[in-house]
C-alpha atoms as a PDB file:
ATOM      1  CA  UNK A   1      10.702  36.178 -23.892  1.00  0.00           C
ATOM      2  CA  UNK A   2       8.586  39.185 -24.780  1.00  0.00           C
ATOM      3  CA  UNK A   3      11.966  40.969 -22.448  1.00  0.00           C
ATOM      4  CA  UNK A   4      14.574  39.740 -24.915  1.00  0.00           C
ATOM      5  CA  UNK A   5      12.362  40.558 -27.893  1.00  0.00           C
ATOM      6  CA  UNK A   6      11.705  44.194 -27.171  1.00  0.00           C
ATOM      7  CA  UNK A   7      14.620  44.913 -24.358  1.00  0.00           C
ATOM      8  CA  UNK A   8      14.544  45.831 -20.789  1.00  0.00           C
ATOM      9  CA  UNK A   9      11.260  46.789 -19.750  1.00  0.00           C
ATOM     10  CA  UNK A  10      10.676  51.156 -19.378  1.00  0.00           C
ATOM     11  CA  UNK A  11      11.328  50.915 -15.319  1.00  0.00           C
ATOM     12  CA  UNK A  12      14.761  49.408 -16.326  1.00  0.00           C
ATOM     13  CA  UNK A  13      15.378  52.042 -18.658  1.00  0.00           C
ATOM     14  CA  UNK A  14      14.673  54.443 -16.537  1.00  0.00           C
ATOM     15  CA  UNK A  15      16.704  53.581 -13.952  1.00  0.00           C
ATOM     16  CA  UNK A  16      19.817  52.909 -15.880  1.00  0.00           C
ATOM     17  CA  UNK A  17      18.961  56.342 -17.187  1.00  0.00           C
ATOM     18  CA  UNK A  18      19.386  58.607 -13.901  1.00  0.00           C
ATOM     19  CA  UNK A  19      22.041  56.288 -12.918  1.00  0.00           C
ATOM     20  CA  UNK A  20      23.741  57.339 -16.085  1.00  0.00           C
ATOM     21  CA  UNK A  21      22.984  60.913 -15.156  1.00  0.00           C
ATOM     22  CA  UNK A  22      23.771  60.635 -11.946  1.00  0.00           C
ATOM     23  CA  UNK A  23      27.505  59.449 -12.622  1.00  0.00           C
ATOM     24  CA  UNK A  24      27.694  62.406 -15.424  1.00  0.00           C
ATOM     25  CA  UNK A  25      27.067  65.102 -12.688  1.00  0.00           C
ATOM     26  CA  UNK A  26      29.579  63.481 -10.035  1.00  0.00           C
ATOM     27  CA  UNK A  27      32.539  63.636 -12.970  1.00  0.00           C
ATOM     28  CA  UNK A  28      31.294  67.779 -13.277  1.00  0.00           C
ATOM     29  CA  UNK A  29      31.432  68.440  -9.370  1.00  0.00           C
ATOM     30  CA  UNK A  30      34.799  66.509  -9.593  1.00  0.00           C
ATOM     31  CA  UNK A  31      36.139  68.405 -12.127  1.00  0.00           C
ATOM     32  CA  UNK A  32      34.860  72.058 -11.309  1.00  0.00           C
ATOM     33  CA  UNK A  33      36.355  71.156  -7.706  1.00  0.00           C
ATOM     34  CA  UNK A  34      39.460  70.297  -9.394  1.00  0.00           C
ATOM     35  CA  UNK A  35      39.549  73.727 -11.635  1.00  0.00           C
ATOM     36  CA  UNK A  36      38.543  75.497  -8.823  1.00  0.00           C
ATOM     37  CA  UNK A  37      40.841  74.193  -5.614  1.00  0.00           C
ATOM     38  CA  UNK A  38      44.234  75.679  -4.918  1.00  0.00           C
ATOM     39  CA  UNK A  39      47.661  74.660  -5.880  1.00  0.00           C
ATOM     40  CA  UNK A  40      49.016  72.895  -3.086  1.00  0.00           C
ATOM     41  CA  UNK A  41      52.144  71.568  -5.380  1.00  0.00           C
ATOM     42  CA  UNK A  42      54.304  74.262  -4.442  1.00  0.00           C
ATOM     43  CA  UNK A  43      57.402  72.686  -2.876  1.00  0.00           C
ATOM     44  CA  UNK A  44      58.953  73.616   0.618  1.00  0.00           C
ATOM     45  CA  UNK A  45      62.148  71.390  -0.153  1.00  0.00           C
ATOM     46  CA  UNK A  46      62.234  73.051  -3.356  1.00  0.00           C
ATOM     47  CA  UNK A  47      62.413  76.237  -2.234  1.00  0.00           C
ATOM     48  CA  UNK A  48      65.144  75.372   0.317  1.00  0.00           C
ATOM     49  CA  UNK A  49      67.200  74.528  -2.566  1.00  0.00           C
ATOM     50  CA  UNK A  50      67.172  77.064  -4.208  1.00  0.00           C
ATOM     51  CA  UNK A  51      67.787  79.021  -1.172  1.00  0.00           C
ATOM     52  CA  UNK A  52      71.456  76.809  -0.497  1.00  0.00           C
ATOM     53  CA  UNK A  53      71.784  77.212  -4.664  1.00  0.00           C
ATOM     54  CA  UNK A  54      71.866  80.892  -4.394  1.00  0.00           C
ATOM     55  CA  UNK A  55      74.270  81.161  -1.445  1.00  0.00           C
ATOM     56  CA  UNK A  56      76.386  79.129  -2.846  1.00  0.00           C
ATOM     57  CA  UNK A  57      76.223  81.311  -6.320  1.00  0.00           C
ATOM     58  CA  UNK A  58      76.902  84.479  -3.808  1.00  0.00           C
ATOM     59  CA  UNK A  59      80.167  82.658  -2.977  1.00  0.00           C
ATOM     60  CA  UNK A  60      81.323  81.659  -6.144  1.00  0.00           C
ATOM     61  CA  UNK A  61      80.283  85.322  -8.375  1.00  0.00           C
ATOM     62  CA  UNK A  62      82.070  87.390  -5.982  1.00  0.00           C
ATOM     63  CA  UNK A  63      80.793  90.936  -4.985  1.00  0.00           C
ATOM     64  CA  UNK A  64      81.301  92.698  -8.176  1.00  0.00           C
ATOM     65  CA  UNK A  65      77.745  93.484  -9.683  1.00  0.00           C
ATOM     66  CA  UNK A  66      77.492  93.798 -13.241  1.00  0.00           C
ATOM     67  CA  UNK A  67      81.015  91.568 -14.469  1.00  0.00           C
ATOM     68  CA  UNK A  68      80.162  89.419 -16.858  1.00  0.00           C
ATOM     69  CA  UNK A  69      81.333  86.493 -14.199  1.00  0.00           C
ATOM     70  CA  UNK A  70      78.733  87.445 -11.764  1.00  0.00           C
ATOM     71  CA  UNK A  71      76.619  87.148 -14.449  1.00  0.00           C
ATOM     72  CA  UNK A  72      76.859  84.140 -15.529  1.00  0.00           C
ATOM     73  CA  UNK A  73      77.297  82.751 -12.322  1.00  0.00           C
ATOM     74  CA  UNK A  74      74.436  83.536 -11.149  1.00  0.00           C
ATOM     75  CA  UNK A  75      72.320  83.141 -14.597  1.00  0.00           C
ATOM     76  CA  UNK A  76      73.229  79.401 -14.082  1.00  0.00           C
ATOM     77  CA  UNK A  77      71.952  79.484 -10.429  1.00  0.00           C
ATOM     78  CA  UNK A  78      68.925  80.204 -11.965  1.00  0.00           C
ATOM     79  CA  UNK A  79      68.955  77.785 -14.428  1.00  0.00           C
ATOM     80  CA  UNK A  80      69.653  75.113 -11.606  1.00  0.00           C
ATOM     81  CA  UNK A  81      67.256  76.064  -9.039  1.00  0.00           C
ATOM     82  CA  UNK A  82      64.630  76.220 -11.880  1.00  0.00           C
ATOM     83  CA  UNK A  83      65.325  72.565 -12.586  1.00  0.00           C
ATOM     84  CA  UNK A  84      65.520  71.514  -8.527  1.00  0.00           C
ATOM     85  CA  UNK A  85      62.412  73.353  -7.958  1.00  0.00           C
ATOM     86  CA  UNK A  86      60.594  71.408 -10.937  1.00  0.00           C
ATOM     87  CA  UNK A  87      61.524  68.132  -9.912  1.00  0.00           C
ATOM     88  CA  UNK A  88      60.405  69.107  -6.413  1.00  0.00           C
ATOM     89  CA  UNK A  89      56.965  70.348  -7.565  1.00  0.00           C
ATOM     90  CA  UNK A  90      56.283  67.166  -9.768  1.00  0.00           C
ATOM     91  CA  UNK A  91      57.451  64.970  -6.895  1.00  0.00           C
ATOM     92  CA  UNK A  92      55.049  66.412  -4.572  1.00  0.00           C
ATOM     93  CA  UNK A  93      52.251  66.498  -7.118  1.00  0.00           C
ATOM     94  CA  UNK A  94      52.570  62.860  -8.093  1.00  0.00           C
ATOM     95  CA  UNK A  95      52.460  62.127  -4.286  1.00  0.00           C
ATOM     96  CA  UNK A  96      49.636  64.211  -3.970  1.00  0.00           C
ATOM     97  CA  UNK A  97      47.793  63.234  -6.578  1.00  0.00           C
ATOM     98  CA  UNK A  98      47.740  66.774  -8.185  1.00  0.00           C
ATOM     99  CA  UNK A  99      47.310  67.457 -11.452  1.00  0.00           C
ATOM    100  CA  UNK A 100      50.031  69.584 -13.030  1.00  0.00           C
ATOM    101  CA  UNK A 101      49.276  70.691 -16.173  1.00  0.00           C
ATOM    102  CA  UNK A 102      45.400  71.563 -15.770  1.00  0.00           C
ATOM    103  CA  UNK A 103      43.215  73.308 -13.330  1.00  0.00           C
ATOM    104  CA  UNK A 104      45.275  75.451 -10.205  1.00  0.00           C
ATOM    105  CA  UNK A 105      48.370  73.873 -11.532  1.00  0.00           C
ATOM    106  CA  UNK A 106      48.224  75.329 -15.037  1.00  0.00           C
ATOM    107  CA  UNK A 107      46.455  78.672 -13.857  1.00  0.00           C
ATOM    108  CA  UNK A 108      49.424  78.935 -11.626  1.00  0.00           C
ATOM    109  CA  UNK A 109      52.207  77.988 -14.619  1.00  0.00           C
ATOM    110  CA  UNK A 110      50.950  80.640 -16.874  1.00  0.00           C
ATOM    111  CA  UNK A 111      50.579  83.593 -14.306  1.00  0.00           C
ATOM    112  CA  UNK A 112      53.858  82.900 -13.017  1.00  0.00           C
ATOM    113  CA  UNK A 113      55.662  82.505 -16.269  1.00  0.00           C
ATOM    114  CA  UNK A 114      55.366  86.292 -18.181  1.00  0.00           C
ATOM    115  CA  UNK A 115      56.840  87.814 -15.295  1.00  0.00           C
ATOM    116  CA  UNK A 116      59.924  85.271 -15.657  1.00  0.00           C
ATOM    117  CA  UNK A 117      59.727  85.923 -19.129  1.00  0.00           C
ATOM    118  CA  UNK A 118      59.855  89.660 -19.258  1.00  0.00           C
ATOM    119  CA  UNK A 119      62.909  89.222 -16.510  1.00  0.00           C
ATOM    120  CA  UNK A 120      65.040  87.912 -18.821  1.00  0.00           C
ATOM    121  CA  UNK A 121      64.371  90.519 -21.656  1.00  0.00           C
ATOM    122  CA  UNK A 122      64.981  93.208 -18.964  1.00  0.00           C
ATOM    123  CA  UNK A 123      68.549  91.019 -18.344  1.00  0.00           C
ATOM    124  CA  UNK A 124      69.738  91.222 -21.592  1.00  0.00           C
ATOM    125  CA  UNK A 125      68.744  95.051 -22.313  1.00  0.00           C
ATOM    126  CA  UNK A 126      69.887  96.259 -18.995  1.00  0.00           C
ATOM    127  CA  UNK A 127      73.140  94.056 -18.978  1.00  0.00           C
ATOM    128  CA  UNK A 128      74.103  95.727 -22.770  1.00  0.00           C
ATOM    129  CA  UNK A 129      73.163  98.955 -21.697  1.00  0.00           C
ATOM    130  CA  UNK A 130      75.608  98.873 -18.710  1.00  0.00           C
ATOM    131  CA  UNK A 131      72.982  99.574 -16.053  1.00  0.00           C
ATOM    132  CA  UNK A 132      73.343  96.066 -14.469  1.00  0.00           C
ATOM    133  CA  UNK A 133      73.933  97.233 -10.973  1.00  0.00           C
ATOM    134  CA  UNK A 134      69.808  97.107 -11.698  1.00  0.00           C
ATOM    135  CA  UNK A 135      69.481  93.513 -12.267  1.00  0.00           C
ATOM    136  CA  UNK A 136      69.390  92.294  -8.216  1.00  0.00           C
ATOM    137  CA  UNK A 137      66.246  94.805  -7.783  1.00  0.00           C
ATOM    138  CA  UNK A 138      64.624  93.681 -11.543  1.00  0.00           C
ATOM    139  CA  UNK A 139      65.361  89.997 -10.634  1.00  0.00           C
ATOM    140  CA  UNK A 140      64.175  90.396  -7.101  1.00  0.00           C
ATOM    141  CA  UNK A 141      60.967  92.704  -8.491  1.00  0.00           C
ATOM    142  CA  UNK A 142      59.632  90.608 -11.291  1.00  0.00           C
ATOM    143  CA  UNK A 143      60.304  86.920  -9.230  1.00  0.00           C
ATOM    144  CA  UNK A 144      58.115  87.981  -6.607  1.00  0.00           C
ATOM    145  CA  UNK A 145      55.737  89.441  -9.707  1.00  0.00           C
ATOM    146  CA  UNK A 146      55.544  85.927 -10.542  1.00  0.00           C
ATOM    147  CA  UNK A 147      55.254  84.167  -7.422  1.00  0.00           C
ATOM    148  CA  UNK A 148      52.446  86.863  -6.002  1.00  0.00           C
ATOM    149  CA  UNK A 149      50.633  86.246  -9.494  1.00  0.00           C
ATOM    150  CA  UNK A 150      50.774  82.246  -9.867  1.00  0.00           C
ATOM    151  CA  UNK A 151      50.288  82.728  -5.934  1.00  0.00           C
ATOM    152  CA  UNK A 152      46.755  83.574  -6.514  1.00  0.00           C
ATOM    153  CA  UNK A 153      46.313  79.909  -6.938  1.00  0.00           C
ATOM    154  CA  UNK A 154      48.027  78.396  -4.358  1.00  0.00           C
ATOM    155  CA  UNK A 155      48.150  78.513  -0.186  1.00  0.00           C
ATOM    156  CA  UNK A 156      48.579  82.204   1.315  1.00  0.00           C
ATOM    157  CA  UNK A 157      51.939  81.802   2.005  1.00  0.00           C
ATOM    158  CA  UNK A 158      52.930  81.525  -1.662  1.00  0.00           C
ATOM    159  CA  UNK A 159      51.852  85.037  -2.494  1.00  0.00           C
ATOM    160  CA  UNK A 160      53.646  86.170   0.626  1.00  0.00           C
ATOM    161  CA  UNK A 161      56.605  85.241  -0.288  1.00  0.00           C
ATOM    162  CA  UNK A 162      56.500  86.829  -3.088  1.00  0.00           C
ATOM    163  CA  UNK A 163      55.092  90.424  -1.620  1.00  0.00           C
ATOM    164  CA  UNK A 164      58.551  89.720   0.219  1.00  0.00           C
ATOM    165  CA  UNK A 165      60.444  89.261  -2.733  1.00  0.00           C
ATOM    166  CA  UNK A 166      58.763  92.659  -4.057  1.00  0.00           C
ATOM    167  CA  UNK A 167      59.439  94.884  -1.740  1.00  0.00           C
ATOM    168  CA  UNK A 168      63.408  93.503  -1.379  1.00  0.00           C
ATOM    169  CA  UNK A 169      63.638  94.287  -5.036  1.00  0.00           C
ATOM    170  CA  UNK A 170      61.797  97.476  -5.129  1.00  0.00           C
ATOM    171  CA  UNK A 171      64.202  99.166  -2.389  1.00  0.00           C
ATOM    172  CA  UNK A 172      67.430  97.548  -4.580  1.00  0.00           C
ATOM    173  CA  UNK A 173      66.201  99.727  -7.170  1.00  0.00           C
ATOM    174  CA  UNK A 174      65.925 102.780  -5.050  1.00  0.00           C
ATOM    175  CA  UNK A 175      69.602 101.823  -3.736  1.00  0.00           C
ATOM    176  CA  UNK A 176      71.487  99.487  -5.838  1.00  0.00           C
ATOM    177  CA  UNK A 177      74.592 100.054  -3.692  1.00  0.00           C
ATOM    178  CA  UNK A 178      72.533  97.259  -1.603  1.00  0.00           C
ATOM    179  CA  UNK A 179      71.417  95.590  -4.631  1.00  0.00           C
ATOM    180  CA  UNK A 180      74.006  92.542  -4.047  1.00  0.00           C
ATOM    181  CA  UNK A 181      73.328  91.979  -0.086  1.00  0.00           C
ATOM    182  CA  UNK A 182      69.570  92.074  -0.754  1.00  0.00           C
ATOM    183  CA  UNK A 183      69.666  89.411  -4.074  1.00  0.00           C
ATOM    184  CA  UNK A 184      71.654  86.803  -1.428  1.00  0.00           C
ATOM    185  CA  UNK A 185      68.773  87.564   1.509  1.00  0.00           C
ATOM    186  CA  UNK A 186      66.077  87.282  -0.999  1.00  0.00           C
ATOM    187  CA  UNK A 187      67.404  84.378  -3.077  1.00  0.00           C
ATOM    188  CA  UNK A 188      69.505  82.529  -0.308  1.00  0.00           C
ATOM    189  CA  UNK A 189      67.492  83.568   3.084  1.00  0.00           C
ATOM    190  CA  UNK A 190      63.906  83.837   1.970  1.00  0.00           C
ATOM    191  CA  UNK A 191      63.613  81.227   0.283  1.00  0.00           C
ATOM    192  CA  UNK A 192      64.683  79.366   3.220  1.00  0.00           C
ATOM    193  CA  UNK A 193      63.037  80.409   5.823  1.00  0.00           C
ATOM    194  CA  UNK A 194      59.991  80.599   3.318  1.00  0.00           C
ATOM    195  CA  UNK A 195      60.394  76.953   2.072  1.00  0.00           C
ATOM    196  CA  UNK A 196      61.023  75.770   5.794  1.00  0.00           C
ATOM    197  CA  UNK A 197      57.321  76.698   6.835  1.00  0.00           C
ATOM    198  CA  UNK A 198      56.042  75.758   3.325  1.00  0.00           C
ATOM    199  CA  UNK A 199      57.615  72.100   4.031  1.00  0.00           C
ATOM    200  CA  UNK A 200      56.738  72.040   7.926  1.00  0.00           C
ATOM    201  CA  UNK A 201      53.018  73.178   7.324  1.00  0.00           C
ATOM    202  CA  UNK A 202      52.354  71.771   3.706  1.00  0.00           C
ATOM    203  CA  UNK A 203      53.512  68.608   3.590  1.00  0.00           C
ATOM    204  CA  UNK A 204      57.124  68.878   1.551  1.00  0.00           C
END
C-alpha cells in the first residue's frame, strides 16, 4: 500500500534512472558513429552507366567541339546520367540501410555539389564567349573537383577517381586539340573501369 501511495520505492527510481541514462548515451554513440562513418552509398552500377551514357553521347554529338549539337547532346548526357546515378545511390542506400540526407551522406551532397554548380556557370560563359573547345577540360576539371571533395566522405577509391578525372581535365586544358578524346575516356572509360571495382569490391 504505502508503494502505491508514495510510488516506487528510491532503489526503483534509481534504477529506472541509469537505465534511462544508459539508453540516452547508446542513441549519442549511435548517432556520432553515424555522423562520423563514411559514405559507402556511392554506386558502382551507377557509375557504369554513366560510363555506357557517355559513349553513347560521343556517338551521337559527333567530333565537332563547341556546335551547339555537341552541346546539347552531351548537356543531356549529363542530365541522364545524373538521374541513373541517383536512383543507383538511393537504391544502394535503402539496401544498406544508409542514411542519405544526414551525416556522410549529406557532408558528401554538399561538397560535391558547388563544384557541379560552378561547372555549369563556366558552360554558359565559356560556350557565349566562343572558347568552348574549353568545356571537355572545365567539365573533366571541376567533376573530379566534386568527386575528390564529396570523396572525403566516402571509400578511397571515390576520391581517386576523381584525382583521375583532374588530371584528364587539367591536360585538356593545356591541349584542347585532345579535349574531345579525353571527355569520352574520362566520361565513358573511367567511369567504367572505376564503377566496375566500386561494384566488385563495394557491394553495387
Amino acid at each position: 500500500m504505502l508503494h502505491k501511495a508514495y510510488g516506487s520505492p528510491p532503489e526503483a527510481r534509481g534504477s529506472q534512472a541509469l537505465s534511462d541514462r544508459a539508453i540516452e548515451n547508446l542513441q549519442y554513440i549511435r548517432e556520432t558513429m553515424e555522423l562520423s562513418g563514411t559514405f559507402t552509398a556511392v554506386s558502382g552500377w551507377g557509375g557504369i552507366l554513366m560510363g555506357i551514357v557517355a559513349l553513347i553521347a560521343a556517338a551521337l554529338a559527333g567530333p565537332q567541339e563547341g556546335g551547339a549539337r555537341w552541346l546539347m547532346v552531351w548537356l543531356a548526357a549529363a542530365a541522364i546520367s545524373a538521374a541513373a546515378a541517383g536512383l543507383a545511390v538511393v537504391r544502394k542506400a535503402r539496401r544498406a540501410g544508409v542514411p542519405l540526407l544526414k551525416g556522410p551522406g549529406r557532408k558528401f551532397a554538399l561538397n560535391f555539389a558547388p563544384a557541379i554548380l560552378a561547372g555549369a556557370v563556366l558552360t554558359l560563359a565559356l560556350y557565349e564567349g566562343g572558347r568552348a573547345d574549353l568545356l571537355p577540360g572545365v567539365w573533366l576539371l571541376l567533376y573530379g573537383t566534386a568527386v575528390v571533395a564529396g570523396g572525403a566522405f566516402s571509400v578511397r577509391i571515390i576520391p581517386a577517381m576523381g584525382l583521375t578525372f583532374m588530371i584528364l581535365g587539367a591536360i585538356a586544358l593545356m591541349l584542347p586539340a585532345l579535349g574531345g578524346a579525353l571527355l569520352i575516356a574520362g566520361f565513358g572509360g573511367m567511369h567504367i573501369v572505376y564503377g566496375t571495382i566500386i561494384a566488385r569490391r563495394y557491394g553495387g
